[in-house]
Protein backbone atom coordinates (compact mmCIF):
# COMPACT_ATOMS: atom_id res chain seq x y z
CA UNK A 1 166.28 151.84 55.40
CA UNK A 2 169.08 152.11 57.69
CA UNK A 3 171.82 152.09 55.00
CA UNK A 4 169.90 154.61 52.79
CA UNK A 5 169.40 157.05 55.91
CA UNK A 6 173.73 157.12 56.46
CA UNK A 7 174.19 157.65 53.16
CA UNK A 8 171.58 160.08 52.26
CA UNK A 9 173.54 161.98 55.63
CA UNK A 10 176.70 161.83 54.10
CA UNK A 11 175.71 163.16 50.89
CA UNK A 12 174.17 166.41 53.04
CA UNK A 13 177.35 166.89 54.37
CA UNK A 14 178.47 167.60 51.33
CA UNK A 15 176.12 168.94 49.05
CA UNK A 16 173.53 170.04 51.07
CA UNK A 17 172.55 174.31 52.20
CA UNK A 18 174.42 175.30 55.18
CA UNK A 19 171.34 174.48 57.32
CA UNK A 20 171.27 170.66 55.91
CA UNK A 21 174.52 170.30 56.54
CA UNK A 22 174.74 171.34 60.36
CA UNK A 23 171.92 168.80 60.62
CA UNK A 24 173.32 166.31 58.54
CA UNK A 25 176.35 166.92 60.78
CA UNK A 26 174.68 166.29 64.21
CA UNK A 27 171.90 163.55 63.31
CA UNK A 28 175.69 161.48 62.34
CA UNK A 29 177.57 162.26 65.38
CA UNK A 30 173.94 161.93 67.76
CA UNK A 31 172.89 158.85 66.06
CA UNK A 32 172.44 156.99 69.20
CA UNK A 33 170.69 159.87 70.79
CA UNK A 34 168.11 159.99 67.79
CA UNK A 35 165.71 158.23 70.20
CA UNK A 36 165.23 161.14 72.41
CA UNK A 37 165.04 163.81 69.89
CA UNK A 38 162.40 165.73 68.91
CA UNK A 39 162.28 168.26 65.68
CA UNK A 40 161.92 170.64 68.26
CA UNK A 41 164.58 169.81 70.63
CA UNK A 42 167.06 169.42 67.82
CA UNK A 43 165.94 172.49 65.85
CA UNK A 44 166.67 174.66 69.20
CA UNK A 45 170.04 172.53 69.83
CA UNK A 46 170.98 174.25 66.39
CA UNK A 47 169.69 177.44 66.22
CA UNK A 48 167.30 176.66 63.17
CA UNK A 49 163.87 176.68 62.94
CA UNK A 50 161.34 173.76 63.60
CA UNK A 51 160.21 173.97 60.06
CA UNK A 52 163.97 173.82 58.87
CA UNK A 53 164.25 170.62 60.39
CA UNK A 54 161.01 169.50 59.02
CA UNK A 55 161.94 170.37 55.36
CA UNK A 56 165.33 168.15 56.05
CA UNK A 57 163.43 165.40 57.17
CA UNK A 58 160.73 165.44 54.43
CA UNK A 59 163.59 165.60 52.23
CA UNK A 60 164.98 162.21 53.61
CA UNK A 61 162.02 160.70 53.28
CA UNK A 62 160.42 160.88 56.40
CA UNK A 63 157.18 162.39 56.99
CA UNK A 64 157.68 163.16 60.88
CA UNK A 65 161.31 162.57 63.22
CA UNK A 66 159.36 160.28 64.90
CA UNK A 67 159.97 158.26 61.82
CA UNK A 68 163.09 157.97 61.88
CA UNK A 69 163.03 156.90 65.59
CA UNK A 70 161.34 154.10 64.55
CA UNK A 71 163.50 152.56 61.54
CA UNK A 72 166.35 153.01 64.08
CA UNK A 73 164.23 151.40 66.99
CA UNK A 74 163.59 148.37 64.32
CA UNK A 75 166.75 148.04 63.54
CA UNK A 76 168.49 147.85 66.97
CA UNK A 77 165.83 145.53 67.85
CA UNK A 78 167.06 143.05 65.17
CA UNK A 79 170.64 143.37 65.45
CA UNK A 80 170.67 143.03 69.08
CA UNK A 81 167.78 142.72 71.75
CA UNK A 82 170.46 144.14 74.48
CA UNK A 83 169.61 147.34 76.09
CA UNK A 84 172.55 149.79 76.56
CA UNK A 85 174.45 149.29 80.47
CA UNK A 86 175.21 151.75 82.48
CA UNK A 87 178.98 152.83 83.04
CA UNK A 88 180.33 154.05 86.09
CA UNK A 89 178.96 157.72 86.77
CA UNK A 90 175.95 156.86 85.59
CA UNK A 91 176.76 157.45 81.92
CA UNK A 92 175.54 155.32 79.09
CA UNK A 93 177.14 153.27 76.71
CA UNK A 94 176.85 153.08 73.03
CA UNK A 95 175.24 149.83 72.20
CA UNK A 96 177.19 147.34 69.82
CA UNK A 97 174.61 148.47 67.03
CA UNK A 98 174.80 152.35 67.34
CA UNK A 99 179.06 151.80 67.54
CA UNK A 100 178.49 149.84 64.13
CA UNK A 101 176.44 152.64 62.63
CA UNK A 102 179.30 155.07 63.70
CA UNK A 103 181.71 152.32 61.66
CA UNK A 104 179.76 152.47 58.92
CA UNK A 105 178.84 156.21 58.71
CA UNK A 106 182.74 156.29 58.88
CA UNK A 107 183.57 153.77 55.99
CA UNK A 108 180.89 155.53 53.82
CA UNK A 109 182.42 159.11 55.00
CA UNK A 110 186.20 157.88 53.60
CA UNK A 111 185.07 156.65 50.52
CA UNK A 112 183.07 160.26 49.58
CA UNK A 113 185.98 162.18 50.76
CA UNK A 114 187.53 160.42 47.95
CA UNK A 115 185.74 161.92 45.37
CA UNK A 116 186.59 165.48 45.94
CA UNK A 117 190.54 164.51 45.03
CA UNK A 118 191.64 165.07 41.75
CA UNK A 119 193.08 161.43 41.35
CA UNK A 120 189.83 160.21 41.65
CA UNK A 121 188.76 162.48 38.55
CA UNK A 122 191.71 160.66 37.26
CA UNK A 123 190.63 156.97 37.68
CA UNK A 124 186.72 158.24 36.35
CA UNK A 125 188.72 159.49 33.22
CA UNK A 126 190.67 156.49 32.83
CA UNK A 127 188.02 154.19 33.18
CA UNK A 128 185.93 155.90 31.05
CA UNK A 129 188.29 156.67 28.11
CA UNK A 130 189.76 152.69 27.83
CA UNK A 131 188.96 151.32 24.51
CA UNK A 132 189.28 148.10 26.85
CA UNK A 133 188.66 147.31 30.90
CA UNK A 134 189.63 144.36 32.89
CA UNK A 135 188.99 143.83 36.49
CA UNK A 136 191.43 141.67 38.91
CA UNK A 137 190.60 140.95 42.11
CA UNK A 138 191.84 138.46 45.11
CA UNK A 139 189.40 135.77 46.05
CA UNK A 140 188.10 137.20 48.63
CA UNK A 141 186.81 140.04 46.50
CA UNK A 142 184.98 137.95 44.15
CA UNK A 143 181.49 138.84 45.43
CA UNK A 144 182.35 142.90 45.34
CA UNK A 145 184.12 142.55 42.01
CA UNK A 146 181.33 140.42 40.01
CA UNK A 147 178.85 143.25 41.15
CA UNK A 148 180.95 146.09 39.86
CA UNK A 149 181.64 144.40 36.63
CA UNK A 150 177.90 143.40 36.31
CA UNK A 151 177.04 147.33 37.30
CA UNK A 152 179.84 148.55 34.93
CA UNK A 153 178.49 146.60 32.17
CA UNK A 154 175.36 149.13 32.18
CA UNK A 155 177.41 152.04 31.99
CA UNK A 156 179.87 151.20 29.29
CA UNK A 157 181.07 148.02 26.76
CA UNK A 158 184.21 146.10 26.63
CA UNK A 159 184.75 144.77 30.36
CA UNK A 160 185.91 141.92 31.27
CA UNK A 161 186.06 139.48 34.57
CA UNK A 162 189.80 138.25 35.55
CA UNK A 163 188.63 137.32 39.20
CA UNK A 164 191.39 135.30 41.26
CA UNK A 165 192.44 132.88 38.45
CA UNK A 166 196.26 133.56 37.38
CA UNK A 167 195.47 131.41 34.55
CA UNK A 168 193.02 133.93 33.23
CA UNK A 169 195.16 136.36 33.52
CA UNK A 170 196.77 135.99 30.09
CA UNK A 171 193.57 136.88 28.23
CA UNK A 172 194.82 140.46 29.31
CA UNK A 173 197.95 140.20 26.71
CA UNK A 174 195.34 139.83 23.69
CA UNK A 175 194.70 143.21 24.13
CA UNK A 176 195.98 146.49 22.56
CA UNK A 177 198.19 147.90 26.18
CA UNK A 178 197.77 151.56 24.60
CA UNK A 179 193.80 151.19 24.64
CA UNK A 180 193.37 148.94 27.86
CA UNK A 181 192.83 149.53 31.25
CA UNK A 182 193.49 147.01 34.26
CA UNK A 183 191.84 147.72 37.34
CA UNK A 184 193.03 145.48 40.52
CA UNK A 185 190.47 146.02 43.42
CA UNK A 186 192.33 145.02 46.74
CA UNK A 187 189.59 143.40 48.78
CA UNK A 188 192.43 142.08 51.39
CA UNK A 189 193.53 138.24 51.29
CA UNK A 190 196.44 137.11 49.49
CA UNK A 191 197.91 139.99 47.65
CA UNK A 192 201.06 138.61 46.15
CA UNK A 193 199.17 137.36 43.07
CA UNK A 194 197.66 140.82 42.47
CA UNK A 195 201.27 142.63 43.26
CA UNK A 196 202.64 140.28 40.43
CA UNK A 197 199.67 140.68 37.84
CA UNK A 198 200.33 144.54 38.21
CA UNK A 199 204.04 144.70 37.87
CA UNK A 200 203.80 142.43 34.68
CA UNK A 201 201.14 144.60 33.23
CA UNK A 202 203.10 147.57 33.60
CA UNK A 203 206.19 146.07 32.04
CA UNK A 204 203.97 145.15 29.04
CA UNK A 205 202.42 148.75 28.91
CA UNK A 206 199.29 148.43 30.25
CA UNK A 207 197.39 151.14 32.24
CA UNK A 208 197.10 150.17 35.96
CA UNK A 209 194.71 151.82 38.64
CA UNK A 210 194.75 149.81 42.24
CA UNK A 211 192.24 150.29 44.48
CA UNK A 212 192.83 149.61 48.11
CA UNK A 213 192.83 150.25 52.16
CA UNK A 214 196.25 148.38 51.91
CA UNK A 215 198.19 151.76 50.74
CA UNK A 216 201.18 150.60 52.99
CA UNK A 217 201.49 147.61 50.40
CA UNK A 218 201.33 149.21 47.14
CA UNK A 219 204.64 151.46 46.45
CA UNK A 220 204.42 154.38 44.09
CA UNK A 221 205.72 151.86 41.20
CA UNK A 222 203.16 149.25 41.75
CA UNK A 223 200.40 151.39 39.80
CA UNK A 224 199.76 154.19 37.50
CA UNK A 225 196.94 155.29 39.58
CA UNK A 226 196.16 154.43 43.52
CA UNK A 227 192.43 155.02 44.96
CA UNK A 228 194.03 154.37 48.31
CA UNK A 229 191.38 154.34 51.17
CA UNK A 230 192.67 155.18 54.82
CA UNK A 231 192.42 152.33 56.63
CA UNK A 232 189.74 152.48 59.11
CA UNK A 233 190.72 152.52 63.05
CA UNK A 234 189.04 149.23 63.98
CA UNK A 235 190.46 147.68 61.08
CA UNK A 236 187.24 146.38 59.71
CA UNK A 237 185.58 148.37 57.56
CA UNK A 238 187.62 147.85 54.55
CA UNK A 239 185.26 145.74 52.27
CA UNK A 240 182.63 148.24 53.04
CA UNK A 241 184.53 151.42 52.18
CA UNK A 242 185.87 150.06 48.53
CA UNK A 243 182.12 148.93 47.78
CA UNK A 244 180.81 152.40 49.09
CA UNK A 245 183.61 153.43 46.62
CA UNK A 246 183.02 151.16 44.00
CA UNK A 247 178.90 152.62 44.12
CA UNK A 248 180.12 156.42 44.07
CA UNK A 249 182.18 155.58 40.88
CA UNK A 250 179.51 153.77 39.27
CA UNK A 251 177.33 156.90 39.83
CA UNK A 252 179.80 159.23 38.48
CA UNK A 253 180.29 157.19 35.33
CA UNK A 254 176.60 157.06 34.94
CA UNK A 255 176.12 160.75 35.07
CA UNK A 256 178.80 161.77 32.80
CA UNK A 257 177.86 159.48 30.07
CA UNK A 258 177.84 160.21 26.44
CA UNK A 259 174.70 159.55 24.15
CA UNK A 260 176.18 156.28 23.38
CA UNK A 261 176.40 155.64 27.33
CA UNK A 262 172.79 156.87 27.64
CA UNK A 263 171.33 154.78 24.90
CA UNK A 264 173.07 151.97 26.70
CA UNK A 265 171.29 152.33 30.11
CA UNK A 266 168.16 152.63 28.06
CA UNK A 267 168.06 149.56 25.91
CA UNK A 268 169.69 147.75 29.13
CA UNK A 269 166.91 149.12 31.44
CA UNK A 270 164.28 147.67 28.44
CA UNK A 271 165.90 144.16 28.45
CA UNK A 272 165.70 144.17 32.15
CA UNK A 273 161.71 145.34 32.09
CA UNK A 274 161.25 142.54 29.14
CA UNK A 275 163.28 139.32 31.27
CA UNK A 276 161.03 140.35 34.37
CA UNK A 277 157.68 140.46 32.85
């Protein structure tokens, strides 16, 4: 509930009225103050109306801010019994769960800013006008990377798995380079493979789009296109910003499918009902 609540924030901050988003904007940056809020409190901290705030919240999910006091009381409570300490001066301290929130909200916050660039329109097009995709990724991105190719599977045909095996990699060269696509999702690791795999597809014609937190090691010639997260201050929060990523392009894909791409999802969603029944 946690995760749902940060992103459901972030996408107010973008999308939402002007009202939403000044709340949006101070229920991220107060998130371990949340506890001694009231709809009341924070409706006068902004200047809106109690019933503002209530609309916002409804439209979260939650009937009452009290609520959402409680899924974050829950949730601190599992991740760490520790109560916050006092610093000198009497202040308190963020507790290691609320700074991990503020990590995530972060991560989740780079990867949406991302979508509002025109090279990320780009990559959508790309990946979505390739008679052929593959997907290349280190071995420490396996897990991400089987989940986006299982995901993109449901949006469109003709995808294919290289994972971390250089000796798969040749079943890219059976394929037309003018209609095929090779995405290379940097999940950190060992990146020499990937550097190689890139460079050799580009000498053979292939389209190339890399996607990353490791701009610093991908020059303007290693790819065709770079998704190139900014890597995160704590240095940590890279696997979770390229699968926020990876979620926000699966989205996009989804919505701006043709009626091919629609009867897809349908008959997928049916074989899915059918196996679980």
């Amino acid at each position: 509930m946690v995760e749902k609540l940060l992103l459901n924030l972030t996408r107010a901050m973008k999308a939402g009225t002007p009202s939403e988003r000044k709340i949006a904007k101070y229920l991220i940056e107060h998130l371990d103050e949340l506890p001694f809020e009231t709809a009341q409190t924070l409706a006068a901290k902004l200047s809106l109306s109690p019933m503002t705030v209530g609309r916002f919240l409804r439209s979260l999910g939650y009937r009452q801010f009290s609520d959402i006091r409680a899924d974050l009381r829950h949730a601190e409570e599992a991740e760490s019994p520790e109560q916050p300490v006092a610093a000198e001066g009497g202040e308190r301290q963020s507790n290691p769960f609320s700074q991990l929130l503020s990590q995530q909200i972060q991560a989740i916050q780079a990867a949406f800013d991302m979508t509002a660039q025109p090279i990320w329109r780009l990559a959508m097009h790309e990946i979505a006008a390739a008679a052929d995709v593959f997907l290349a990724t280190s071995q420490e991105g396996r897990g991400a990377a089987r989940h986006f190719h299982a995901k993109l599977l449901e949006c469109r045909g003709h995808v294919q798995y290289l994972g971390s095996d250089s000796a798969a990699y040749v079943a890219l060269w059976d394929f037309d380079p003018a209609r095929t696509l090779l995405v290379i999702m940097d999940c950190g690791g060992g990146l020499s493979p990937l550097q190689h795999l890139a460079a050799a597809a580009r000498r053979s014609g292939y389209r190339t789009l890399v996607i990353t937190t490791r701009f610093y090691e991908w020059g303007p010639e290693s790819a065709d296109i770079c998704l190139a997260l900014p890597q995160s201050q704590n240095g940590g929060q890279g696997l979770l910003q390229l699968v926020s990523l990876l979620e926000f392009t699966l989205c996009a894909l989804s919505a701006n499918a043709d009626d091919s791409g629609r009867a897809r999802t349908k008959n997928l969603t049916a074989l899915k009902r059918s196996l679980r029944s």
